[in-house]
C-alpha atoms as a PDB file:
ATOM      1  CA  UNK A   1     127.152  95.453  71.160  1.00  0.00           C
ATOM      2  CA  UNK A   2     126.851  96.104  74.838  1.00  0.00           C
ATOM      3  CA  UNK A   3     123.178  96.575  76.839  1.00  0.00           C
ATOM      4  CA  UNK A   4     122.239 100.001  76.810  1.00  0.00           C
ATOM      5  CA  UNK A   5     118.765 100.916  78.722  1.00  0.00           C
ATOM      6  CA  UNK A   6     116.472 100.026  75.479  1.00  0.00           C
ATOM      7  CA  UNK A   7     117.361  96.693  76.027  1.00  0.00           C
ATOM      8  CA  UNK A   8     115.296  96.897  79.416  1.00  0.00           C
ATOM      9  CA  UNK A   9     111.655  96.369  79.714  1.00  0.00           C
ATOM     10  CA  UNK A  10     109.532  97.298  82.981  1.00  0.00           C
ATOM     11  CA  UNK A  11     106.555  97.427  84.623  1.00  0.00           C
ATOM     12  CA  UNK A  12     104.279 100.429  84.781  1.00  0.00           C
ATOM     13  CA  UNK A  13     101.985 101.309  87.792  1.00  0.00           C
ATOM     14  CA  UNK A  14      99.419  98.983  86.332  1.00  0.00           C
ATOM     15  CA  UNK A  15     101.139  96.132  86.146  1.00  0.00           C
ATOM     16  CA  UNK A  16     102.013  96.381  82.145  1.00  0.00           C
ATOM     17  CA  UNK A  17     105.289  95.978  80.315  1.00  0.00           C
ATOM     18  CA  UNK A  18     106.843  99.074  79.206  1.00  0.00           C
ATOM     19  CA  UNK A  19     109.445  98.056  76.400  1.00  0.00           C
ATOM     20  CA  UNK A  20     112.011 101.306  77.169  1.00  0.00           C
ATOM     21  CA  UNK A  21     113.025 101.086  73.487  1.00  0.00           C
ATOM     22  CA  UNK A  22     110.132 103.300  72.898  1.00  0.00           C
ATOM     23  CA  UNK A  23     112.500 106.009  74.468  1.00  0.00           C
ATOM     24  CA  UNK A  24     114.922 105.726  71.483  1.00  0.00           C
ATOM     25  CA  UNK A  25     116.864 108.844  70.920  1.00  0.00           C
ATOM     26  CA  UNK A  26     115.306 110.602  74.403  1.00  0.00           C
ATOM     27  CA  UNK A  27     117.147 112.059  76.569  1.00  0.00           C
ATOM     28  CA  UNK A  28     116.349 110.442  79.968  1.00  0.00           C
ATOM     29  CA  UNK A  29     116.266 111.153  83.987  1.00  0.00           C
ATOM     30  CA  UNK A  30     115.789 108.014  85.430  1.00  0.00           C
ATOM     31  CA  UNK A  31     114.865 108.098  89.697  1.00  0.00           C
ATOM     32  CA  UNK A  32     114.285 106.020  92.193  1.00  0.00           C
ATOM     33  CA  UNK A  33     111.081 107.899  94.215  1.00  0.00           C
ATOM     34  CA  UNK A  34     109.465 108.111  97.370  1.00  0.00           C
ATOM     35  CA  UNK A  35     106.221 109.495  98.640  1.00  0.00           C
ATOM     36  CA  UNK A  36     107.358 110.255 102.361  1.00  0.00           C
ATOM     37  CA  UNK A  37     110.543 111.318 101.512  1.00  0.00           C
ATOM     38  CA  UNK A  38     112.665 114.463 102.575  1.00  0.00           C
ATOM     39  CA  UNK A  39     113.453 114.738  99.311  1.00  0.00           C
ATOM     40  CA  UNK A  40     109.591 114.489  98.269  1.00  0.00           C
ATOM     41  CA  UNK A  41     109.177 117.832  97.042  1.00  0.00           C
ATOM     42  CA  UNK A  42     111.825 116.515  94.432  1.00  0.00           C
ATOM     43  CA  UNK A  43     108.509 115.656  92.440  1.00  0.00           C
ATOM     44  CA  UNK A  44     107.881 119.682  92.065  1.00  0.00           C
ATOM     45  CA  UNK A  45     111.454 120.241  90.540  1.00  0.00           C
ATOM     46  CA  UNK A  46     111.137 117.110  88.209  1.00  0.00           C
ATOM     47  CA  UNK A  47     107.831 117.990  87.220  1.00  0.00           C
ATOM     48  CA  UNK A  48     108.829 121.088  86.477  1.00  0.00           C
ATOM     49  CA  UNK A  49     111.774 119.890  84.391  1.00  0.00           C
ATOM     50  CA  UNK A  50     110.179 117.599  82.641  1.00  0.00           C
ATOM     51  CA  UNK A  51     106.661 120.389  81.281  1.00  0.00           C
ATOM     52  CA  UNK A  52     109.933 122.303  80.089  1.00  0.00           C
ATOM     53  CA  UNK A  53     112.412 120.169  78.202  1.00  0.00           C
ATOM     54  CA  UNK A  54     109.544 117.592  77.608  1.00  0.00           C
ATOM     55  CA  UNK A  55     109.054 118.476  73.843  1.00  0.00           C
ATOM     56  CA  UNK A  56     112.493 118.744  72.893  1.00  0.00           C
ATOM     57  CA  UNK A  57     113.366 114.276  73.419  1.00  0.00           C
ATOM     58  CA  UNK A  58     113.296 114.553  77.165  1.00  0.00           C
ATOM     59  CA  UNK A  59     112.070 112.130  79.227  1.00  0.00           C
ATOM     60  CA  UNK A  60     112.010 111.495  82.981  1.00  0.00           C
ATOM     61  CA  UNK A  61     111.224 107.865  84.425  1.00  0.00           C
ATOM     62  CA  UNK A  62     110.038 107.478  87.525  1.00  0.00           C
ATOM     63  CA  UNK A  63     110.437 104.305  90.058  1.00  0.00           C
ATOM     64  CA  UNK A  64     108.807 104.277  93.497  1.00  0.00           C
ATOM     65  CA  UNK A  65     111.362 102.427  96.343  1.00  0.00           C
ATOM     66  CA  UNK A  66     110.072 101.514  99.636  1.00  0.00           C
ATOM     67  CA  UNK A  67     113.855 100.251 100.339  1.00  0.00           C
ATOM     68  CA  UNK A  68     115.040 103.337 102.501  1.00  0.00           C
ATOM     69  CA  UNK A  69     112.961 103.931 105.331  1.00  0.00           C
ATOM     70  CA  UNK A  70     109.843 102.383 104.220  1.00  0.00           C
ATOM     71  CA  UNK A  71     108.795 105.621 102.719  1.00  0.00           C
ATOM     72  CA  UNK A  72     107.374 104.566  99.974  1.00  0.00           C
ATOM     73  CA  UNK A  73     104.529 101.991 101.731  1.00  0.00           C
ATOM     74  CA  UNK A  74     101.484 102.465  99.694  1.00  0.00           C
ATOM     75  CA  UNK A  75     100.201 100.561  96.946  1.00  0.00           C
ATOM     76  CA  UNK A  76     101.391 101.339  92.901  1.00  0.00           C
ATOM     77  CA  UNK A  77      97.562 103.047  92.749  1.00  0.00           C
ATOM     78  CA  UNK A  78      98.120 105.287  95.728  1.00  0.00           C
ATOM     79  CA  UNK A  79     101.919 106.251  95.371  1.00  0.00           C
ATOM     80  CA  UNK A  80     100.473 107.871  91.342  1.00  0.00           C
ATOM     81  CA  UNK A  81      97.774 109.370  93.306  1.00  0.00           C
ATOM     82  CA  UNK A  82      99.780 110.913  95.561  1.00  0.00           C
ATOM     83  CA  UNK A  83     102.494 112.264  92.875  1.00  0.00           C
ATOM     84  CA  UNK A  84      99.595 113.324  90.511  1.00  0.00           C
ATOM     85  CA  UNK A  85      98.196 114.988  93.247  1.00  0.00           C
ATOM     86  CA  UNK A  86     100.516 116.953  95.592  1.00  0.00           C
ATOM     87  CA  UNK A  87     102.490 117.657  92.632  1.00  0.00           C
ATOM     88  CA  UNK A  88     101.013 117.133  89.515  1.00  0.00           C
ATOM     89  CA  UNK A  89     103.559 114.761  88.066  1.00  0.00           C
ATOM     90  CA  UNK A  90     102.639 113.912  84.586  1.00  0.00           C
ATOM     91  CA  UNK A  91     105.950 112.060  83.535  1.00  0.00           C
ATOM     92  CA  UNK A  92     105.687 108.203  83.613  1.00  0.00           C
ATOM     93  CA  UNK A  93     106.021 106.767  86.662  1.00  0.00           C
ATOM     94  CA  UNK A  94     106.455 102.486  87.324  1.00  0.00           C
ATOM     95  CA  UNK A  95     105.843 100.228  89.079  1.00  0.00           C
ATOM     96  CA  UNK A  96     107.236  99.901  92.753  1.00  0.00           C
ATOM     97  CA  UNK A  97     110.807  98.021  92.597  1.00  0.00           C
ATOM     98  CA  UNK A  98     114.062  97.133  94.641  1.00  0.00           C
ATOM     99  CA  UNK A  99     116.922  99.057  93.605  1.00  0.00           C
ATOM    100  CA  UNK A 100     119.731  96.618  95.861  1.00  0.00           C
ATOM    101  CA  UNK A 101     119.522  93.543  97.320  1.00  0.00           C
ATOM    102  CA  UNK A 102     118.964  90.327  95.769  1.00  0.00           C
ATOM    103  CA  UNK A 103     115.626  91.650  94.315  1.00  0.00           C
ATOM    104  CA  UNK A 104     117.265  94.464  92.529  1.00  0.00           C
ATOM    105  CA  UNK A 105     115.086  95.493  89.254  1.00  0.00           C
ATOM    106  CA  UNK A 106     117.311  94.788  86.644  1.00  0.00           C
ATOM    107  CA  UNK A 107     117.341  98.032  84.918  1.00  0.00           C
ATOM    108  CA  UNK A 108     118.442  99.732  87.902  1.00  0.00           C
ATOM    109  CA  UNK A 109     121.505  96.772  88.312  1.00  0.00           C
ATOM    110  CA  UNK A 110     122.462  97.977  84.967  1.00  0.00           C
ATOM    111  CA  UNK A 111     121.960 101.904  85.790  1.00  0.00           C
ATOM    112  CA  UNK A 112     124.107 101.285  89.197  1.00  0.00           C
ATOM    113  CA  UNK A 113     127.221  98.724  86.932  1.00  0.00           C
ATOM    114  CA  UNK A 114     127.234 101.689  84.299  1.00  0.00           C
ATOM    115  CA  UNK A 115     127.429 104.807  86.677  1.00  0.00           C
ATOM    116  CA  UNK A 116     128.780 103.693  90.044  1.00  0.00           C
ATOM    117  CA  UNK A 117     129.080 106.158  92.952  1.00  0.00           C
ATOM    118  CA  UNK A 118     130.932 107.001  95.313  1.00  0.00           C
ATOM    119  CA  UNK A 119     134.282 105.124  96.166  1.00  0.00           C
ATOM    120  CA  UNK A 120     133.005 102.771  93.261  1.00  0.00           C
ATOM    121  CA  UNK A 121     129.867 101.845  95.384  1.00  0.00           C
ATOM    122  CA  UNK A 122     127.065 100.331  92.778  1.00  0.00           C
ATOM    123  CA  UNK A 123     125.085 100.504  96.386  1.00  0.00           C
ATOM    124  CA  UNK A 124     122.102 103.225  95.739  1.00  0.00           C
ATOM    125  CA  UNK A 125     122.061 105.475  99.049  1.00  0.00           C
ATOM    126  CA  UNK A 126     118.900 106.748  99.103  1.00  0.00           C
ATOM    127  CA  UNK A 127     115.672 107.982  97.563  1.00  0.00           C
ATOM    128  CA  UNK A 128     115.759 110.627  94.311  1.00  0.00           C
ATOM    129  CA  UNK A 129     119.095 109.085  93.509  1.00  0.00           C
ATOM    130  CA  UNK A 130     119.121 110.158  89.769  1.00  0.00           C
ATOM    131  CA  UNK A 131     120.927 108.410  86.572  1.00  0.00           C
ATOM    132  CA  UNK A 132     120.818 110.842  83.460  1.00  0.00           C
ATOM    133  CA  UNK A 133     120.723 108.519  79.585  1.00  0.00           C
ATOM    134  CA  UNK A 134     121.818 110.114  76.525  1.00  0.00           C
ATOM    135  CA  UNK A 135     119.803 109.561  73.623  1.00  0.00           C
ATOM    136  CA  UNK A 136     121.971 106.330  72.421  1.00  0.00           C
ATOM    137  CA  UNK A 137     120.487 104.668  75.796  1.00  0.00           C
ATOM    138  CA  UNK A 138     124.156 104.583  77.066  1.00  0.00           C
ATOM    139  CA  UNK A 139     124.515 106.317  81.167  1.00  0.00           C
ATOM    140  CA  UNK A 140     126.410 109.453  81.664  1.00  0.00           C
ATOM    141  CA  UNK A 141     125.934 110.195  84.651  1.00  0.00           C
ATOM    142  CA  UNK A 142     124.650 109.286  88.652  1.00  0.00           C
ATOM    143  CA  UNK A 143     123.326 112.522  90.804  1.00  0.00           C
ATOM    144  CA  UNK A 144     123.077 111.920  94.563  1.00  0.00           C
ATOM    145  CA  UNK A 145     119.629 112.536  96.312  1.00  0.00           C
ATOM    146  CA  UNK A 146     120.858 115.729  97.279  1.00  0.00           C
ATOM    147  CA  UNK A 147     121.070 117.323  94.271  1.00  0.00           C
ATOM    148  CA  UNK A 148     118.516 119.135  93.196  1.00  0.00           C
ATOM    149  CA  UNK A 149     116.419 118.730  89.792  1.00  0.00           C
ATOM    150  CA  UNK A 150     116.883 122.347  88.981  1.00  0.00           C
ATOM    151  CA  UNK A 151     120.757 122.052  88.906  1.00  0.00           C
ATOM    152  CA  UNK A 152     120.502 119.160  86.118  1.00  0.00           C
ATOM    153  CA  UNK A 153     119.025 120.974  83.419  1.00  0.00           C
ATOM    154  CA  UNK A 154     122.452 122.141  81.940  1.00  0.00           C
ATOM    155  CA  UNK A 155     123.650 118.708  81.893  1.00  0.00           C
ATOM    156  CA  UNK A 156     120.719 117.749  80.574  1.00  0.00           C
ATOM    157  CA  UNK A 157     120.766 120.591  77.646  1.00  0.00           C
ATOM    158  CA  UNK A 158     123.726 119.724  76.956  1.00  0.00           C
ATOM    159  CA  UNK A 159     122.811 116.523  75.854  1.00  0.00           C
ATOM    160  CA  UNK A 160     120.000 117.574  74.185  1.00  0.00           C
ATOM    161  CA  UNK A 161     121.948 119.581  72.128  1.00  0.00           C
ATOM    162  CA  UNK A 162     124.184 117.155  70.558  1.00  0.00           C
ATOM    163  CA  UNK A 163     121.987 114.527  67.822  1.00  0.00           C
ATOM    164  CA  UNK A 164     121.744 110.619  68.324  1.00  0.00           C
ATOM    165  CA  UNK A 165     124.903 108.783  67.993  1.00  0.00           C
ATOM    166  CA  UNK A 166     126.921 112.477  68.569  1.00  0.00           C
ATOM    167  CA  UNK A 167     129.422 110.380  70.642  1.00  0.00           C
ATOM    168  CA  UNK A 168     129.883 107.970  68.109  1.00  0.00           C
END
């Protein structure tokens, strides 16, 4: 059976595993953040996405970077601050990680194998690059940092629509 993302565990903001099996049959947004960020105000449009769709198996899953720019300096504490804050994010945010390199979290190595992007690059560009899961764990689909929260949703209806295991 090949890895899907429940086979993945990570590391909150506090420094605890979070076993992402416990997203079973979710539909999930998965992002790589940052705090200082032209793409910042993201955080309004994912927020926003996720006090909508949040009750019907939607999830999003959110993972500071301080890999492009350094704009993500601050500490785990202060980067949920900040997002709670200017933008009253309530969906779970982790722990800061590496999303290339040698240190590369290995959930986002699987994200980036499953859902390349462009020209075949596995190379993430840039902050609020987004991966969308259906609710078998498996990766549909890679969104650029341009692309805007708001123009997800019907992807991400669309999934919601069809059951667990509706591809199988």
């Amino acid at each position: 059976m090949s890895e899907t993302v429940y086979d993945f565990t990570c590391t909150d903001a506090s420094g605890k595993p979070v076993d992402l099996s416990q997203y079973r049959g979710k539909v999930l947004l998965i992002v790589n953040t940052a705090s200082k960020c032209g793409f910042t105000p993201q955080f309004a449009g994912l927020e926003a996405l996720y006090e909508d769709l949040s009750t019907k198996a939607f999830a999003i899953l959110g993972f500071p970077c301080n890999q492009f720019g350094s704009q993500d300096p601050g500490s785990n504490d202060e980067i949920i601050e900040f997002c709670q804050l200017n933008y009253g994010v309530s969906f779970p945010m982790f722990g800061k990680i590496a999303v290339n390199g040698a240190h590369t979290d290995p959930l986002f190595a699987h994200l980036k194998a499953e859902a390349p992007g462009a020209l075949g690059s596995q190379r993430i560009k840039w902050n609020f690059t987004k991966f969308l899961v259906n609710r078998d764990g498996e990766v549909v689909k890679r969104y650029a940092p341009t692309t805007k929260p708001e123009d997800l949703r019907r992807d991400i209806e669309a999934l919601l629509e069809q059951g667990p295991e509706a591809g199988h």
